[in-house]
Protein backbone atom coordinates (compact mmCIF):
# COMPACT_ATOMS: atom_id res chain seq x y z
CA UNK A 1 90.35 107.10 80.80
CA UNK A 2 89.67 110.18 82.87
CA UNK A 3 92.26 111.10 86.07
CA UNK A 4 90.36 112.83 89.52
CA UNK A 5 92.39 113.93 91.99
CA UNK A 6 90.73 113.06 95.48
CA UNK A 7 90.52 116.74 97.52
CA UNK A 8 89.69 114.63 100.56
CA UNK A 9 90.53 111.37 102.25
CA UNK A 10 88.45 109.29 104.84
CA UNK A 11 89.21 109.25 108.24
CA UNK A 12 91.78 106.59 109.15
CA UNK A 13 91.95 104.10 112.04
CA UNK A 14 94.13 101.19 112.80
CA UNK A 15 92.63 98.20 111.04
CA UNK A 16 93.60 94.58 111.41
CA UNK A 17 92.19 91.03 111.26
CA UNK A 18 93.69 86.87 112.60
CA UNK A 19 94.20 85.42 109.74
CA UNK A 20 97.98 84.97 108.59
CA UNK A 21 97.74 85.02 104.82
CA UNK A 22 99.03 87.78 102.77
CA UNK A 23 97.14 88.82 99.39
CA UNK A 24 99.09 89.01 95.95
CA UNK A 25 99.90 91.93 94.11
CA UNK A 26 97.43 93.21 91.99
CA UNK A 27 98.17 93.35 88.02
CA UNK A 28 96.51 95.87 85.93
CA UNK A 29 95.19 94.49 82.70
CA UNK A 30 93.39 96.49 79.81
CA UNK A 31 89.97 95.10 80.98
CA UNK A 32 90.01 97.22 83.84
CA UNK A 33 90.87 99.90 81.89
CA UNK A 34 87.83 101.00 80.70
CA UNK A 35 86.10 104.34 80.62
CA UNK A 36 84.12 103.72 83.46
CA UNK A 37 86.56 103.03 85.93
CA UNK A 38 87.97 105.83 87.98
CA UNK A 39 91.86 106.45 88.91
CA UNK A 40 92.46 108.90 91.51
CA UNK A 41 95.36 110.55 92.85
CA UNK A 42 95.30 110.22 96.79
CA UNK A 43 97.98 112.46 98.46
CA UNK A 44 96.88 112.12 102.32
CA UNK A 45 98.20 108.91 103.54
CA UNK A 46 99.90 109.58 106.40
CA UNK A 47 103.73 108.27 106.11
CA UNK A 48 105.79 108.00 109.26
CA UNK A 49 109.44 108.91 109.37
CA UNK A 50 112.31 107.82 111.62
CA UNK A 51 115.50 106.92 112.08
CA UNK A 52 117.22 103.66 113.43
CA UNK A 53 121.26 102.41 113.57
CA UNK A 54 122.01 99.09 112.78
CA UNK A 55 123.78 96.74 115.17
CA UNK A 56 126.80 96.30 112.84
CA UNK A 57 128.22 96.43 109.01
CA UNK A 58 130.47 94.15 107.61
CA UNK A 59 133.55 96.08 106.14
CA UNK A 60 136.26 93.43 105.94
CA UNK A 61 136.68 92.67 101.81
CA UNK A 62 134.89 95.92 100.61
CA UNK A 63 138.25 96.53 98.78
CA UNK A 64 138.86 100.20 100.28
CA UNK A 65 141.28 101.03 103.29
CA UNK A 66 139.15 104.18 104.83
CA UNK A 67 141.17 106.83 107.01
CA UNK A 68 139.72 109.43 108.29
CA UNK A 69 138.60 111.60 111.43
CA UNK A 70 136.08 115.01 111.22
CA UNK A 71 133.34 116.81 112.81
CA UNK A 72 130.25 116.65 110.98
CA UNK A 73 128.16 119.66 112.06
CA UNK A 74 124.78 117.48 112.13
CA UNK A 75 125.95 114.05 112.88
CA UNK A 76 129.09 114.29 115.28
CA UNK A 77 132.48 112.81 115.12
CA UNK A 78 133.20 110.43 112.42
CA UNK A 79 136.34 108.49 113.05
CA UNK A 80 137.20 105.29 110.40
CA UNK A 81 140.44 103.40 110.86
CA UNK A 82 141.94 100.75 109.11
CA UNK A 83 143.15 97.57 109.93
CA UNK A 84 145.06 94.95 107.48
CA UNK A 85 147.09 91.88 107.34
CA UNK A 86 150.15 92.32 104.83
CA UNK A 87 152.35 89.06 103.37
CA UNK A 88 155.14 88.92 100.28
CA UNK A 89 155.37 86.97 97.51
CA UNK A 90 159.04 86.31 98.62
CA UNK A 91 161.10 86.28 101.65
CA UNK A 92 164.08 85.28 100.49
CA UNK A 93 166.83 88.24 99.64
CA UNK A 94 168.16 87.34 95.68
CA UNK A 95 171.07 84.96 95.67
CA UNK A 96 172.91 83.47 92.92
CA UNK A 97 174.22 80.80 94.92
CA UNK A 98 177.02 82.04 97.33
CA UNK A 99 176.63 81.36 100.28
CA UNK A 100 178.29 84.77 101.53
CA UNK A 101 176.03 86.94 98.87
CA UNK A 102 173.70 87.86 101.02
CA UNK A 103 176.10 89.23 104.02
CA UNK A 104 176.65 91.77 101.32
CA UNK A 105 172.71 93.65 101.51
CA UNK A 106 172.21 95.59 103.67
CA UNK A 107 168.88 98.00 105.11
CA UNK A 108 168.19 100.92 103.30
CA UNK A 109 164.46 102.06 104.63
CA UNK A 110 160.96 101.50 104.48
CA UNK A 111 157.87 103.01 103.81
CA UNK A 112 154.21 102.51 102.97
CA UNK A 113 152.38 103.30 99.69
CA UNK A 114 148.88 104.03 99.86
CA UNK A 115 146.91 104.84 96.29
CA UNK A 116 144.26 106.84 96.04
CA UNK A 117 140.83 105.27 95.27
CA UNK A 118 139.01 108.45 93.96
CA UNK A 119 136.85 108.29 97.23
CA UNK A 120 136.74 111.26 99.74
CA UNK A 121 134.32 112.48 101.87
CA UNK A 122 134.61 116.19 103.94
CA UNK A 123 136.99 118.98 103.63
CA UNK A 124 139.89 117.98 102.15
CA UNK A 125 141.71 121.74 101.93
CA UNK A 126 142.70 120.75 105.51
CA UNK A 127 145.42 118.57 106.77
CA UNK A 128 144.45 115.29 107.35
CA UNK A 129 147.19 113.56 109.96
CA UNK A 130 147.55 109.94 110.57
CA UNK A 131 149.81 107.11 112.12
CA UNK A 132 150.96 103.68 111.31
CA UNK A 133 151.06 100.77 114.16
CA UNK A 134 151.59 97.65 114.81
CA UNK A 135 148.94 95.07 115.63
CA UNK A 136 149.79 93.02 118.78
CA UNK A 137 146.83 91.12 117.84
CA UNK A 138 146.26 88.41 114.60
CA UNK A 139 143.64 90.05 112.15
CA UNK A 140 141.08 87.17 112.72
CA UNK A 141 137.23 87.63 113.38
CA UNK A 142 136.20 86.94 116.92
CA UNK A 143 132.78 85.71 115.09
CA UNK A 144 131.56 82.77 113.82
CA UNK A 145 131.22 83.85 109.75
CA UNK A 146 135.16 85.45 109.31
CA UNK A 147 133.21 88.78 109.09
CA UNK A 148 135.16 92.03 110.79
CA UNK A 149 132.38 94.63 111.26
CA UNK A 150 132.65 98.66 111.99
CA UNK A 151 132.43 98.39 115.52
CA UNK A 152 135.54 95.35 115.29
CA UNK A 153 139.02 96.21 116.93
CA UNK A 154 142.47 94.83 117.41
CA UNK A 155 144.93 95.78 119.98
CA UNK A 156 147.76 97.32 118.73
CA UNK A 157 151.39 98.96 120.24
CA UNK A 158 150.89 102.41 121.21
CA UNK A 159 154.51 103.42 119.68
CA UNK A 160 153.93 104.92 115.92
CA UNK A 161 155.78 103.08 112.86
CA UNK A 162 155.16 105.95 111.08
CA UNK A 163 152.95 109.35 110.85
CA UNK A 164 151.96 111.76 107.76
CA UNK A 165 150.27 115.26 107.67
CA UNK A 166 149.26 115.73 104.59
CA UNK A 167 146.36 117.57 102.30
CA UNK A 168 144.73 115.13 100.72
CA UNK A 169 144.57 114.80 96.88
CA UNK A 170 142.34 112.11 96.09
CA UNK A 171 141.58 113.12 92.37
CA UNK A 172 144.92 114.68 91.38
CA UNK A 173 147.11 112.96 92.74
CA UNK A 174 148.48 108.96 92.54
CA UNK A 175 149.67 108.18 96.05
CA UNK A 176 151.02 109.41 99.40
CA UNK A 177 154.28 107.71 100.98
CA UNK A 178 154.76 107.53 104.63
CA UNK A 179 158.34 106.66 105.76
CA UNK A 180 158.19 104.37 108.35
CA UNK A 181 160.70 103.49 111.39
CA UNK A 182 163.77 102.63 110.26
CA UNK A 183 164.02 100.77 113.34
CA UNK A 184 161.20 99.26 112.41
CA UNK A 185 162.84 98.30 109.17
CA UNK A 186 166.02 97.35 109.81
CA UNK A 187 164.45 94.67 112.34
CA UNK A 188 162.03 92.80 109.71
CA UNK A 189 165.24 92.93 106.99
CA UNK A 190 167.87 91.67 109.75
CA UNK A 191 165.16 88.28 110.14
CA UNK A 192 164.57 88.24 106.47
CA UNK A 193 168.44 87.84 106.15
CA UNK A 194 169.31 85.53 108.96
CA UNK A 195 166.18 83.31 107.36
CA UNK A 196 164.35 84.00 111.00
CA UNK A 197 161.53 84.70 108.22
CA UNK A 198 161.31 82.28 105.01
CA UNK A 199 157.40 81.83 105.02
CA UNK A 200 154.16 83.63 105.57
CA UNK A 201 153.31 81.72 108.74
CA UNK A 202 156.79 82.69 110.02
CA UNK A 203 156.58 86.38 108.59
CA UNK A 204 152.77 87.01 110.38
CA UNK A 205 154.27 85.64 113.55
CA UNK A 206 156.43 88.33 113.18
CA UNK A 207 154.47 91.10 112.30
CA UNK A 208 150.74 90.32 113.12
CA UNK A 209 149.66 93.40 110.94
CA UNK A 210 148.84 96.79 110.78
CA UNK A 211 146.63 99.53 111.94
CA UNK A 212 146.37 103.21 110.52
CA UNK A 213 144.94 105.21 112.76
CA UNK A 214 143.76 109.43 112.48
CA UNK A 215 144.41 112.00 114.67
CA UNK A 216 141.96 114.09 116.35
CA UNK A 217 143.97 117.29 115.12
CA UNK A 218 142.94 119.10 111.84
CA UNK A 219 141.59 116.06 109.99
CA UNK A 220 138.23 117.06 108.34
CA UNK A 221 137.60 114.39 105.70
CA UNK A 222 137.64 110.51 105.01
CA UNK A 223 139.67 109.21 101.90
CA UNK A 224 139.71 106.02 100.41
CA UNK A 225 143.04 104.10 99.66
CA UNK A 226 143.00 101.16 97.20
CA UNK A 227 143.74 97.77 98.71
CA UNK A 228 145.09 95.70 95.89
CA UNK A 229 147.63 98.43 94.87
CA UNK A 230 149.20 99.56 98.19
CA UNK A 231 151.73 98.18 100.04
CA UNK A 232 154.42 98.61 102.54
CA UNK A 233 158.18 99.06 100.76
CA UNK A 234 161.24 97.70 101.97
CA UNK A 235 164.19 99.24 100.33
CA UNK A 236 167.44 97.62 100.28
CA UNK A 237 171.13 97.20 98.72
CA UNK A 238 174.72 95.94 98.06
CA UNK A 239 177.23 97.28 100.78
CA UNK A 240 178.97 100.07 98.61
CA UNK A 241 176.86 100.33 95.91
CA UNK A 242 174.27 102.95 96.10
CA UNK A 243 173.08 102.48 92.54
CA UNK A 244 172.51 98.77 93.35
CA UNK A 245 169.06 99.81 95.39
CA UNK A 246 166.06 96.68 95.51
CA UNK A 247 162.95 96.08 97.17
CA UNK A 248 160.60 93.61 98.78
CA UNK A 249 156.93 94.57 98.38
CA UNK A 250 154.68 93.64 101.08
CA UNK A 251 150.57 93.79 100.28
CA UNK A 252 147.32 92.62 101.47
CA UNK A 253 146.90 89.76 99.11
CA UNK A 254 143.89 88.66 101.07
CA UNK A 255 140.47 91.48 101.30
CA UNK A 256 139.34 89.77 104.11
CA UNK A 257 142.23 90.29 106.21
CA UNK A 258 141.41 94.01 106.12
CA UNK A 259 138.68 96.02 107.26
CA UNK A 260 137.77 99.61 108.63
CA UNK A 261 136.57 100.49 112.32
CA UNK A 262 134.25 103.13 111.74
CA UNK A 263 132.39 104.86 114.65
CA UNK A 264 130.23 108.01 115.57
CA UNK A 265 130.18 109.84 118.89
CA UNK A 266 126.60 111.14 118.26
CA UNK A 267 127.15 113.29 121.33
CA UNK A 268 125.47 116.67 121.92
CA UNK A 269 123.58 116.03 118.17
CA UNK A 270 120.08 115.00 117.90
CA UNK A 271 120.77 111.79 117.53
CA UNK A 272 122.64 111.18 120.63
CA UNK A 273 119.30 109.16 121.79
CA UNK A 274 119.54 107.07 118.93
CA UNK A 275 118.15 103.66 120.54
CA UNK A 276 118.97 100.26 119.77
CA UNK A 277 118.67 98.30 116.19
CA UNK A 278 115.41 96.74 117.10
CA UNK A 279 114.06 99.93 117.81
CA UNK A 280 113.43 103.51 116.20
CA UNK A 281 113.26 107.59 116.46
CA UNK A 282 110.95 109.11 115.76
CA UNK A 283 111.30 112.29 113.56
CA UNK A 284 108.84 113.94 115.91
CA UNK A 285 111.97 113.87 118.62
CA UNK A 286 114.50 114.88 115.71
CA UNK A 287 113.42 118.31 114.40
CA UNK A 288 111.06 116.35 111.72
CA UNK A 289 114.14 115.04 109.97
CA UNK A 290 115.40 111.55 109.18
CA UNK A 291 118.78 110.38 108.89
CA UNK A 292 120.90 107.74 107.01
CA UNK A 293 124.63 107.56 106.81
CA UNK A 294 127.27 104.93 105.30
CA UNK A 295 129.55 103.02 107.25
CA UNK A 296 128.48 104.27 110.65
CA UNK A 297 124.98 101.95 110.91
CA UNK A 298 122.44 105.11 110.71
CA UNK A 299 119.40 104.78 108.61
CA UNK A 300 116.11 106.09 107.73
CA UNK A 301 112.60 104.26 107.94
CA UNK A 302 109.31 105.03 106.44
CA UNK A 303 106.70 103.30 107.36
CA UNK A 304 103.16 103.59 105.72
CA UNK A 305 100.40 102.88 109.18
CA UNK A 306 97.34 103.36 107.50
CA UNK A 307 97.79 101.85 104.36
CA UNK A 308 95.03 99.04 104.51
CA UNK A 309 92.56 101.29 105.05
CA UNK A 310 92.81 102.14 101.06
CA UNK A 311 90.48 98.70 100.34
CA UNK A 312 87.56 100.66 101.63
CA UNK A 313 87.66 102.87 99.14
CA UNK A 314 85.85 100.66 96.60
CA UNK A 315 84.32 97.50 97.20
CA UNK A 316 86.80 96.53 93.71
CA UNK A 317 89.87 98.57 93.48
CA UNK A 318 94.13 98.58 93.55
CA UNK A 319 96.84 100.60 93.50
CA UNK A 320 98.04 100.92 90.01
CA UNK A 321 100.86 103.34 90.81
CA UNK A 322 103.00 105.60 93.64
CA UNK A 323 105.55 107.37 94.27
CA UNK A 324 107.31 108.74 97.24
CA UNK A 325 109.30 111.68 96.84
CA UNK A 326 112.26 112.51 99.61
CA UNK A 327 113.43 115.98 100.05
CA UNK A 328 117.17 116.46 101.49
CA UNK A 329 116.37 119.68 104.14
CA UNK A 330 117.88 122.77 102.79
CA UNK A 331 121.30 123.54 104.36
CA UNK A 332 122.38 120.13 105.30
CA UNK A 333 124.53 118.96 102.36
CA UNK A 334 127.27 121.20 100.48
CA UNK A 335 129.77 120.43 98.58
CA UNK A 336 131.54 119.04 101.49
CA UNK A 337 128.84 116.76 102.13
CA UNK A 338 127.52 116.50 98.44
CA UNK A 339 123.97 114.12 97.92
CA UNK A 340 124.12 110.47 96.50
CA UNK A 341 123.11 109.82 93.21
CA UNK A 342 120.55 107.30 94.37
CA UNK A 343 119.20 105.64 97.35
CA UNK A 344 119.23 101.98 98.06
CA UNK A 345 115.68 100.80 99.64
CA UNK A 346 114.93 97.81 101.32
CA UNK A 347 111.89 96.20 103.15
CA UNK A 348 112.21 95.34 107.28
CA UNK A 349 109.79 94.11 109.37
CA UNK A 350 108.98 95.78 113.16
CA UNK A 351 112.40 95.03 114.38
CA UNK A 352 113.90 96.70 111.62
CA UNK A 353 115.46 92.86 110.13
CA UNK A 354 115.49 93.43 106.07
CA UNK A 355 113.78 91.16 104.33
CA UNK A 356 114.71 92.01 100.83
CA UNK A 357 115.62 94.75 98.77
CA UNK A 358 112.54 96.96 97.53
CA UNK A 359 111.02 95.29 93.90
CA UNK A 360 108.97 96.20 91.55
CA UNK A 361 105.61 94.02 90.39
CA UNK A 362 108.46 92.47 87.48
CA UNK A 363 110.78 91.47 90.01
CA UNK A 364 113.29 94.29 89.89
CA UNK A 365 115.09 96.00 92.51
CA UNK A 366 113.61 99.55 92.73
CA UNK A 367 116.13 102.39 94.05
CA UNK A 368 115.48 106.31 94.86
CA UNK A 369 116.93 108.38 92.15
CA UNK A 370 117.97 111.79 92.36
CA UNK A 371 116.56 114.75 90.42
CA UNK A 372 119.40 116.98 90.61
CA UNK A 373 117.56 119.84 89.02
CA UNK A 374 117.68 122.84 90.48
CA UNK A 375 115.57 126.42 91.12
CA UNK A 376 115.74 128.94 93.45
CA UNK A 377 114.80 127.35 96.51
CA UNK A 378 115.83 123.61 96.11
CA UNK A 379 112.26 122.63 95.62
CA UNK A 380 113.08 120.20 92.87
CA UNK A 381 115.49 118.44 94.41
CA UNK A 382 114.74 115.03 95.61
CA UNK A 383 114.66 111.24 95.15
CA UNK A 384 111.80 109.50 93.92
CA UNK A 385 110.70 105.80 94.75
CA UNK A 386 108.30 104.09 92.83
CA UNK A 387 106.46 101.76 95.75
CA UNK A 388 103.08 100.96 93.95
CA UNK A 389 103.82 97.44 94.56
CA UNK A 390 104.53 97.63 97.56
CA UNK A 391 101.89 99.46 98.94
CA UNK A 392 99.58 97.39 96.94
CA UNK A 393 101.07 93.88 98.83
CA UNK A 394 100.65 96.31 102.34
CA UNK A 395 96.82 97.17 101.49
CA UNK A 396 95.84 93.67 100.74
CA UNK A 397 97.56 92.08 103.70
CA UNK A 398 95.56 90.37 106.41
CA UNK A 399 97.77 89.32 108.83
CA UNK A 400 98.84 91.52 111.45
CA UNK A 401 102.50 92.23 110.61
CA UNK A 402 103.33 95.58 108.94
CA UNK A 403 106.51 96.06 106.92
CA UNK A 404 108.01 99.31 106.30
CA UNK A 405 110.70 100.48 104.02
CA UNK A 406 114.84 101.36 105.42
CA UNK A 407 116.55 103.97 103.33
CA UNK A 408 120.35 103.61 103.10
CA UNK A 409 123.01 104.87 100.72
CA UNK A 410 124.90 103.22 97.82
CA UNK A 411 128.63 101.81 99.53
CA UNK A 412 127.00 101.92 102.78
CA UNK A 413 129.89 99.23 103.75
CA UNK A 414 132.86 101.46 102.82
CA UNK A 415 131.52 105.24 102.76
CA UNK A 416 130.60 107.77 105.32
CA UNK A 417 127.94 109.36 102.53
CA UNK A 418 125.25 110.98 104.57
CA UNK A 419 121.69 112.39 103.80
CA UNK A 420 119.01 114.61 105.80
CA UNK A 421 115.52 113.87 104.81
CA UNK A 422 112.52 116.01 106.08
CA UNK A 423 109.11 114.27 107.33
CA UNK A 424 105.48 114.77 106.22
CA UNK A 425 105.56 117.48 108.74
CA UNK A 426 108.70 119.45 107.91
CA UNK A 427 107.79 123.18 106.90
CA UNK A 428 110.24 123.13 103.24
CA UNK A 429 111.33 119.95 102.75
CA UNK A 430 108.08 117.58 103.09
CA UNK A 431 108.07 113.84 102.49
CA UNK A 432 105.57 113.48 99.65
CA UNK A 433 103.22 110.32 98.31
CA UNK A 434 101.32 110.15 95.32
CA UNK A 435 99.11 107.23 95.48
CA UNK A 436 96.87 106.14 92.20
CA UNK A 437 93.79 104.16 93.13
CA UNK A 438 91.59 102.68 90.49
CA UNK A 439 87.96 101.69 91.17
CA UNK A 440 86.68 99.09 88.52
């Protein structure tokens, strides 16, 4: 079998016909094989790039509370706050069965407990500050499917139940503990006592939930927080006996009670035009760079316009293989804002509504990989998609529809991850796709 690479490409013009049936993929078998048949490597397909923002994402039960507030030189001011419902597994102070035992406890204080996840995102050598409220509002979805998005929102009481500055420590350290109002405290303990609160109905009439919220000042990064294993403390004791102290733990038992509000003000950035979901921009209008970042709805489309016209290339031929090849744009990620491992691909029609996740001819979801491999100018580094099938299915088609692929990142429901990608036109960091064609 002998390999030509094609030095030129016909000319290509939109191409369409009525019929609404879509052809198969094509399979290659050993009989077309043969030493007669030409594959050639076609490298001038033009690929569009651009980048779209999806309406929402759910983050309610993505097991991660996500605080954070920073300035991201390309893609404005990320923001994530957190909202949760907390309950106890008792709320009932420990008797032994006098009646007068429990006049005896008395308030001691009470804090939250966050634990560290191992996620971060940004700068975190700088103080990150943030406060604790109260929701005025039950955490329950205003929608249909019990979903809270990053765009959802409760009201909440203006007056802080508690406020850290802190440098984060997401990998060395365990926890951070953020004594709360003692007011607060001494309130929710006093109804606990007098049996004002004996149930978990009675206890979330009480105290609807929380909210942790960043401050504008000095925060740089986004850390995660583990749901199952933080809580808010209440410490307590014996009247007189200070080595007598105990504790009722309150947690978020149930993942779907909490959820992160994450937003971008896209202002004075070059995606401040970013249009609606159903619609795209260009990378013409965006320096010849695409964009995709977690939590925040941004993504990246490629779309393939001239595809069909391969079929004329032969009167009998497929695509056997391709590969498309993103570059991140020099510059635009750091160590700060480090690159994914991997991108997640799927398919969308016009109005950008994803059909499936990318597959390949055996069925399997097909994701961008990294090669993290360096040299002196970056030129290495990249992800690689294998799309063969794909284009194969896009070539064939006869109906008028057109799907293209949406690039997102892995955790796109509980990260702020971001990429830059350069288009087919960018001068160093160009969009590449290999396409081999065999003629049988």
């Amino acid at each position: 079998m002998y390999k030509y690479v094609l030095m030129s490409f016909l000319a290509f013009t939109l191409f369409s016909c009525g019929t609404d049936t879509d052809a198969g993929e094509f399979v290659v078998g050993s009989d077309y094989l043969a030493l007669n048949n030409n594959i050639v490597m076609i490298d001038t397909v033009t690929v569009e790039m651009s980048t779209i923002n999806f309406d929402s994402l759910v983050t309610s039960s993505q097991s991660r509370i996500l605080i954070g507030n920073y300035d991201d030189p390309v893609f404005g001011k990320v923001k994530s706050s957190s909202y949760f419902q907390v309950s106890g597994t008792s709320y009932a102070l420990p008797s032994s069965g006098s009646d007068t035992e429990a006049v005896n406890y008395v308030f001691d204080s009470i804090s939250m407990i966050l634990k560290y996840d191992n996620y971060y995102y940004g700068d975190t050598t700088q103080v990150q500050k943030f406060d604790i409220h109260r929701l005025t509002q039950k955490v329950k979805p205003n929608t249909d499917d019990d979903s809270f998005y990053n765009n959802s929102t409760l009201s909440y009481d203006g007056e802080s139940l508690g406020t850290i500055s802190y440098k984060p420590r997401p990998v060395g350290k365990d926890s951070i503990n953020i004594k709360m109002s003692a007011v607060f405290g001494a309130a929710l303990f006093q109804r606990i006592k007098n049996r004002d609160i004996t149930d978990f109905d009675s206890f979330t009439e009480y105290l609807k939930g929380l909210v942790l919220v960043p401050s504008s000042d000095n925060s740089a990064s986004a850390i995660g927080f583990d749901v199952s294993t933080s809580k808010v403390r209440l410490y307590y004791s014996k009247y007189q006996l200070d080595d007598d102290s105990s504790y009722l733990d309150f947690t978020i038992n149930d993942g779907s009670k909490q959820f992160n509000s994450i937003s971008l003000d896209k202002s004075g950035t070059m995606l401040e035009n970013l249009p609606v979901s159903s619609s795209k921009l260009s990378s013409t209008l965006t320096n010849k760079q695409g964009f995709v970042q977690s939590g925040t709805g941004v993504a990246c489309r490629v779309d393939f316009p001239n595809i069909r016209q391969l079929k004329y290339i032969a009167d009998n031929g497929a695509i056997v293989d391709a590969q498309l090849i993103l570059k991140p744009v020099n510059n635009s990620y750091s160590e700060k804002y480090p690159l994914a491992d991997s991108l997640q691909v799927y398919v969308g029609d016009n109005l950008n509504r994803i059909s499936s996740s990318l597959l390949n001819s055996a069925g399997t979801t097909v994701y961008g990989i990294l090669n993290k491999k360096s040299d002196e100018f970056n030129e290495n580094v990249g992800y690689t998609i294998p799309i063969g099938a794909f284009l194969q299915k896009e070539m064939l088609k006869t109906s008028d529809s057109k799907l293209g692929l949406i690039l997102t990142l892995p955790g796109i429901y509980k990260t702020v991850n971001r990429i830059v990608l350069g288009d087919q036109k960018h001068v160093d960091n160009k969009i590449q796709l290999k396409i081999y064609y065999i003629s049988y």
